[in-house]
PDB file of N, CA and C in Angstrom:
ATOM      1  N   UNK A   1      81.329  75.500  58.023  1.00  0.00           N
ATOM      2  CA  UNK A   1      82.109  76.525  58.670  1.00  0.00           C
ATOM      3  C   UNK A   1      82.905  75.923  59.822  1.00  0.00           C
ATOM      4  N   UNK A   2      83.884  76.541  59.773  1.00  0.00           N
ATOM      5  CA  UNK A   2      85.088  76.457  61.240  1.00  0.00           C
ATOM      6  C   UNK A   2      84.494  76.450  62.386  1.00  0.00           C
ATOM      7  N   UNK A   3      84.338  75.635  63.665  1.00  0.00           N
ATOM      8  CA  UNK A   3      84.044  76.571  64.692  1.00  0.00           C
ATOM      9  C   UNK A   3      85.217  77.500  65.613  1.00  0.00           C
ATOM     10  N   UNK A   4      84.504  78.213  66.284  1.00  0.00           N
ATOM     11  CA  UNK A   4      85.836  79.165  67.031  1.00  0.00           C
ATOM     12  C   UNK A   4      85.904  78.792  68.064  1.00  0.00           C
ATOM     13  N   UNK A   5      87.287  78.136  68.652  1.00  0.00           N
ATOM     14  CA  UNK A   5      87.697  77.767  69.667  1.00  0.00           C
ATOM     15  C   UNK A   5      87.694  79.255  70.817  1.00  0.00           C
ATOM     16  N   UNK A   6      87.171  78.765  71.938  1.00  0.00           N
ATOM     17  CA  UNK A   6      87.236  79.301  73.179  1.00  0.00           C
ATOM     18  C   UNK A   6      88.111  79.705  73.643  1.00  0.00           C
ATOM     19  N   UNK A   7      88.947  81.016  73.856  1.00  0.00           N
ATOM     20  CA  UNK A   7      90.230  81.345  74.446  1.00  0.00           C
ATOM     21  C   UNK A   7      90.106  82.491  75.723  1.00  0.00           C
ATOM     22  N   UNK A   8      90.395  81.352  76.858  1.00  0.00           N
ATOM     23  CA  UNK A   8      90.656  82.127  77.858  1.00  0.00           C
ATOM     24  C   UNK A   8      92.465  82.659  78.478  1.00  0.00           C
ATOM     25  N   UNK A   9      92.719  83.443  79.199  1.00  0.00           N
ATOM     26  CA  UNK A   9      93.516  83.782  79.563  1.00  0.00           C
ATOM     27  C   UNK A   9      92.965  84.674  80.861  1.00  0.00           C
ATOM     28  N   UNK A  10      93.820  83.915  82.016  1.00  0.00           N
ATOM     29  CA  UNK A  10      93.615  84.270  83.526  1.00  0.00           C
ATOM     30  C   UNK A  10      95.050  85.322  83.460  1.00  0.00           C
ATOM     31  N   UNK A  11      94.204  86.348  84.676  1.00  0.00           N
ATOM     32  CA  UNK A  11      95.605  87.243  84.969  1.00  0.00           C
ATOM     33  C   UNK A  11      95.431  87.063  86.322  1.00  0.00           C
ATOM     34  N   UNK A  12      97.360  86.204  86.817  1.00  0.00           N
ATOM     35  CA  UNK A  12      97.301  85.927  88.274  1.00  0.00           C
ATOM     36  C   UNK A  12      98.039  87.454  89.018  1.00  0.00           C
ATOM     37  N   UNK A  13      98.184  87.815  89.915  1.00  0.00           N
ATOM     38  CA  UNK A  13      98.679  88.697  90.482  1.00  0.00           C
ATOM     39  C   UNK A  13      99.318  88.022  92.045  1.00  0.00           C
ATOM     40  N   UNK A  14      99.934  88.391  92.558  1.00  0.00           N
ATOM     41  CA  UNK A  14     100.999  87.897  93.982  1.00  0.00           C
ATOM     42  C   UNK A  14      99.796  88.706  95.121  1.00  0.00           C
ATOM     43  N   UNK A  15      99.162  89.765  94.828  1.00  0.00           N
ATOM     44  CA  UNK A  15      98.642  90.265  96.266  1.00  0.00           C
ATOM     45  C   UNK A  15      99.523  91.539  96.343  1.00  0.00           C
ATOM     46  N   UNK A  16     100.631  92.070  96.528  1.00  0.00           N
ATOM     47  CA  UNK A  16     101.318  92.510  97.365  1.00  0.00           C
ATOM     48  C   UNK A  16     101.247  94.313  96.317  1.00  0.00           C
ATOM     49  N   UNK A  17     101.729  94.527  96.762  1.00  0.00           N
ATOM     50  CA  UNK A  17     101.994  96.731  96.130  1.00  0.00           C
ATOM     51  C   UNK A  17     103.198  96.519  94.930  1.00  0.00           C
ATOM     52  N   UNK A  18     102.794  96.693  93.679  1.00  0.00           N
ATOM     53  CA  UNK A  18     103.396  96.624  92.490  1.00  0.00           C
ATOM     54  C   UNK A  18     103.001  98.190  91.938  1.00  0.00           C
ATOM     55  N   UNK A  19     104.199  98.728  91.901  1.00  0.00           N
ATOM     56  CA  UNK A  19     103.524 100.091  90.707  1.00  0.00           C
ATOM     57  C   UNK A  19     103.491  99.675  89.942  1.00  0.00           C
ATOM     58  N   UNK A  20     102.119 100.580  88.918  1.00  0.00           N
ATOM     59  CA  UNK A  20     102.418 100.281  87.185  1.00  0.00           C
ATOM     60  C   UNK A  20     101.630  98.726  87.129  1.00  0.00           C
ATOM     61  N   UNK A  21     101.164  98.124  87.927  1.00  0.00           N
ATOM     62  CA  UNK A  21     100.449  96.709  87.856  1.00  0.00           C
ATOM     63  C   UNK A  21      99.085  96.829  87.189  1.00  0.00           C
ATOM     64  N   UNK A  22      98.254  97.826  87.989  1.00  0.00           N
ATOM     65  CA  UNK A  22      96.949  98.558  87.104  1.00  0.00           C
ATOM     66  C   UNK A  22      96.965  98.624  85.510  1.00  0.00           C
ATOM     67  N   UNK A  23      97.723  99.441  85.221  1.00  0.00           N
ATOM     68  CA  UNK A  23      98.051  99.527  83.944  1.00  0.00           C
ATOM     69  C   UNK A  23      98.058  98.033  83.234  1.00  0.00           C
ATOM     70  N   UNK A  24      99.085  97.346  83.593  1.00  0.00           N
ATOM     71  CA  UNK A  24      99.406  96.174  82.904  1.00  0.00           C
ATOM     72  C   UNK A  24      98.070  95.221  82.827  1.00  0.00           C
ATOM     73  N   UNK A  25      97.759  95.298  84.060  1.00  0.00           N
ATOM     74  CA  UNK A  25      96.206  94.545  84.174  1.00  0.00           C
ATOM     75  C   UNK A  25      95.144  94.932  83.268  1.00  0.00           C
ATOM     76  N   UNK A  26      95.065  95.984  83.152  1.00  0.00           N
ATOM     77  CA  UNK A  26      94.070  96.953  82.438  1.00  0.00           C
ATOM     78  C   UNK A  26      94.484  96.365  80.825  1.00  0.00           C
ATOM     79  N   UNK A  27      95.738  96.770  79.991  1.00  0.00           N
ATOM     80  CA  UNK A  27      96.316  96.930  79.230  1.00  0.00           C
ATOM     81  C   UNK A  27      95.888  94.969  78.472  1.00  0.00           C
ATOM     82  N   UNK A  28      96.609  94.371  79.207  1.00  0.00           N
ATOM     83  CA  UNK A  28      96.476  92.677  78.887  1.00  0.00           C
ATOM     84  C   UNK A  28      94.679  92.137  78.470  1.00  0.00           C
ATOM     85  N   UNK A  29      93.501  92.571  79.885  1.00  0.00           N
ATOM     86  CA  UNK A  29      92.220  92.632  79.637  1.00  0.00           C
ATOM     87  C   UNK A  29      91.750  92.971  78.293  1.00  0.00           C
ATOM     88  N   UNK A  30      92.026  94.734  77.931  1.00  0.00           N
ATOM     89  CA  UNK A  30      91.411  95.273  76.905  1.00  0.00           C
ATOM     90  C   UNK A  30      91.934  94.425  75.420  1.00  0.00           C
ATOM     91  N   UNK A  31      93.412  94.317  75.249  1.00  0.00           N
ATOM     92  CA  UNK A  31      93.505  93.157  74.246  1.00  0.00           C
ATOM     93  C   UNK A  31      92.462  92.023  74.457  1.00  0.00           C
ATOM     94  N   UNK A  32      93.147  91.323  74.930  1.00  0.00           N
ATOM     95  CA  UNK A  32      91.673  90.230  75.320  1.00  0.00           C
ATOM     96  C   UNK A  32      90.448  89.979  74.676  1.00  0.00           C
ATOM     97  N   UNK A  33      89.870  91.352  75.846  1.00  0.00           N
ATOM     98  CA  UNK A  33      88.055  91.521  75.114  1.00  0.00           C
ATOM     99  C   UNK A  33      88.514  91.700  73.669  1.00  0.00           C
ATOM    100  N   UNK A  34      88.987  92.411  73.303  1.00  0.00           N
ATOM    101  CA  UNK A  34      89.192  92.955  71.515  1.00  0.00           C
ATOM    102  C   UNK A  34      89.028  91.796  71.125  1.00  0.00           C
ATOM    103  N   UNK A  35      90.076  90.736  71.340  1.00  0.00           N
ATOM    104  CA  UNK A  35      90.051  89.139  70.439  1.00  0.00           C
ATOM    105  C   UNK A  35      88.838  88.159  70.677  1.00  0.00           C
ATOM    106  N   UNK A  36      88.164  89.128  71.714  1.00  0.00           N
ATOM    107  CA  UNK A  36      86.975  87.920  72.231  1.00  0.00           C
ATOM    108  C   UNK A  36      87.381  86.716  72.680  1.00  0.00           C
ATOM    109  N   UNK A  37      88.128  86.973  73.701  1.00  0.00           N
ATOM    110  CA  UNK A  37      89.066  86.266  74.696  1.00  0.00           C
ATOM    111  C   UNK A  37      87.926  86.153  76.082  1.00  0.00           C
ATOM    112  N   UNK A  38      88.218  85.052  76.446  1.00  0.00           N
ATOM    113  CA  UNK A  38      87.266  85.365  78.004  1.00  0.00           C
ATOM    114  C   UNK A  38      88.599  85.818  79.061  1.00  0.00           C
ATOM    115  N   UNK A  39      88.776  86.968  79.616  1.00  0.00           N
ATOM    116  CA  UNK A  39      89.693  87.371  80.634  1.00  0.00           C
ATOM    117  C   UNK A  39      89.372  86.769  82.159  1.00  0.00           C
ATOM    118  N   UNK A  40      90.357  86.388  82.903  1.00  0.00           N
ATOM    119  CA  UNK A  40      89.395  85.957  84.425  1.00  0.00           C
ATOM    120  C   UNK A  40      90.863  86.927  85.195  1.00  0.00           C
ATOM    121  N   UNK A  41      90.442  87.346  86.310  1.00  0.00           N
ATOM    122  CA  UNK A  41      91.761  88.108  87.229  1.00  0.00           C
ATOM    123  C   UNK A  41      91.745  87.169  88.199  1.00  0.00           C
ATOM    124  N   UNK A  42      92.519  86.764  89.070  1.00  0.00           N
ATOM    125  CA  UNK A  42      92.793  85.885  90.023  1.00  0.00           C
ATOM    126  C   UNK A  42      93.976  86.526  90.835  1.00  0.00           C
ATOM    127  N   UNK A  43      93.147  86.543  92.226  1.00  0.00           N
ATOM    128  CA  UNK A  43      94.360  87.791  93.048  1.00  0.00           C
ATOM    129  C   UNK A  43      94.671  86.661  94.335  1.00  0.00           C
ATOM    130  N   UNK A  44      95.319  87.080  94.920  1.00  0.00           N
ATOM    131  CA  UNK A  44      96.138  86.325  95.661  1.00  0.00           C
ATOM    132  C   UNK A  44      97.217  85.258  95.066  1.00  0.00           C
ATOM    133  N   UNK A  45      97.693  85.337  94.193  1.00  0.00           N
ATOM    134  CA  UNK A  45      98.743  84.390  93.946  1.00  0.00           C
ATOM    135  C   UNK A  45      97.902  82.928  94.158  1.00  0.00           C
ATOM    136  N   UNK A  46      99.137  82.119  93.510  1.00  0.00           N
ATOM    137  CA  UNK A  46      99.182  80.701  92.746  1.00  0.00           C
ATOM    138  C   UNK A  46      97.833  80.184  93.781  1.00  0.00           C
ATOM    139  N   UNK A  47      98.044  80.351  95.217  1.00  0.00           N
ATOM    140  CA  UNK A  47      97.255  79.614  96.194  1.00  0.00           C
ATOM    141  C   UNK A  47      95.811  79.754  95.980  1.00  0.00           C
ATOM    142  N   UNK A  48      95.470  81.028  95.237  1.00  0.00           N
ATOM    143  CA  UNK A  48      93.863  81.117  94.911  1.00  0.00           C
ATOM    144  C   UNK A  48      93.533  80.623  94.063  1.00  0.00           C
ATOM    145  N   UNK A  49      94.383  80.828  92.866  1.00  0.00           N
ATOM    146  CA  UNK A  49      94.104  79.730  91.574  1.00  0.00           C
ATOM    147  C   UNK A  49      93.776  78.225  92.054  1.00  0.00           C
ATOM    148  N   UNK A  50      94.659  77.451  92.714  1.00  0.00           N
ATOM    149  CA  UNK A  50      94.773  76.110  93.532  1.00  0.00           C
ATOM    150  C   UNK A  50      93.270  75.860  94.040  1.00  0.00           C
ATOM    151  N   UNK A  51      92.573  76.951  94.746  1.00  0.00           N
ATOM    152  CA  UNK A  51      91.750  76.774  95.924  1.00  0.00           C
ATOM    153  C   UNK A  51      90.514  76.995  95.095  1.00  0.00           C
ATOM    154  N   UNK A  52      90.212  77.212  93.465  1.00  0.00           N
ATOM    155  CA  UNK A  52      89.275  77.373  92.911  1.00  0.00           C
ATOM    156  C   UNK A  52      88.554  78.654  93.087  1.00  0.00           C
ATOM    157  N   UNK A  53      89.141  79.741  93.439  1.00  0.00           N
ATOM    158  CA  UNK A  53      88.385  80.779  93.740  1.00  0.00           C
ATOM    159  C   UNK A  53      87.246  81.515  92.505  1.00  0.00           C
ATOM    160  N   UNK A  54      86.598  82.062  92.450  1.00  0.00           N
ATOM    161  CA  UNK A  54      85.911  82.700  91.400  1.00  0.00           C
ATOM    162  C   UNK A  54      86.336  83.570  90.848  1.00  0.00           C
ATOM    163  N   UNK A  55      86.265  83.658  89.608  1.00  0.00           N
ATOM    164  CA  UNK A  55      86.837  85.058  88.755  1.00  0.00           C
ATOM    165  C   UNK A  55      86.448  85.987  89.043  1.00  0.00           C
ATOM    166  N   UNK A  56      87.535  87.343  88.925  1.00  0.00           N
ATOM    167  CA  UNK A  56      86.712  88.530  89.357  1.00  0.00           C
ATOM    168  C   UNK A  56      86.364  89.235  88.244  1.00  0.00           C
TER     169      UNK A  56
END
């Protein structure tokens, strides 16, 4: 048998007041889980990604 490669996908966000961002966040996640995707959120923009922060 095949094995199944591991697919993650991080959702970065800037920090700042976006309408309609919830949604999109929400919306991108639930695909995700469906594919058995590992989702990670990463808030503060590029600089938290950089600084190793923990997934939320």
């Amino acid at each position: 048998m095949a094995s199944r490669r591991l697919r993650r996908v991080g959702l970065l966000t800037g920090g700042g007041d976006c309408p309609g961002l919830n949604v999109v966040i929400r919306a991108a996640a639930r695909i995700g889980f469906q594919l058995g995707w590992e989702v990670w959120g990463i808030e503060d923009g590029p600089a938290s990604a950089r600084e190793g922060s923990s997934p939320s």
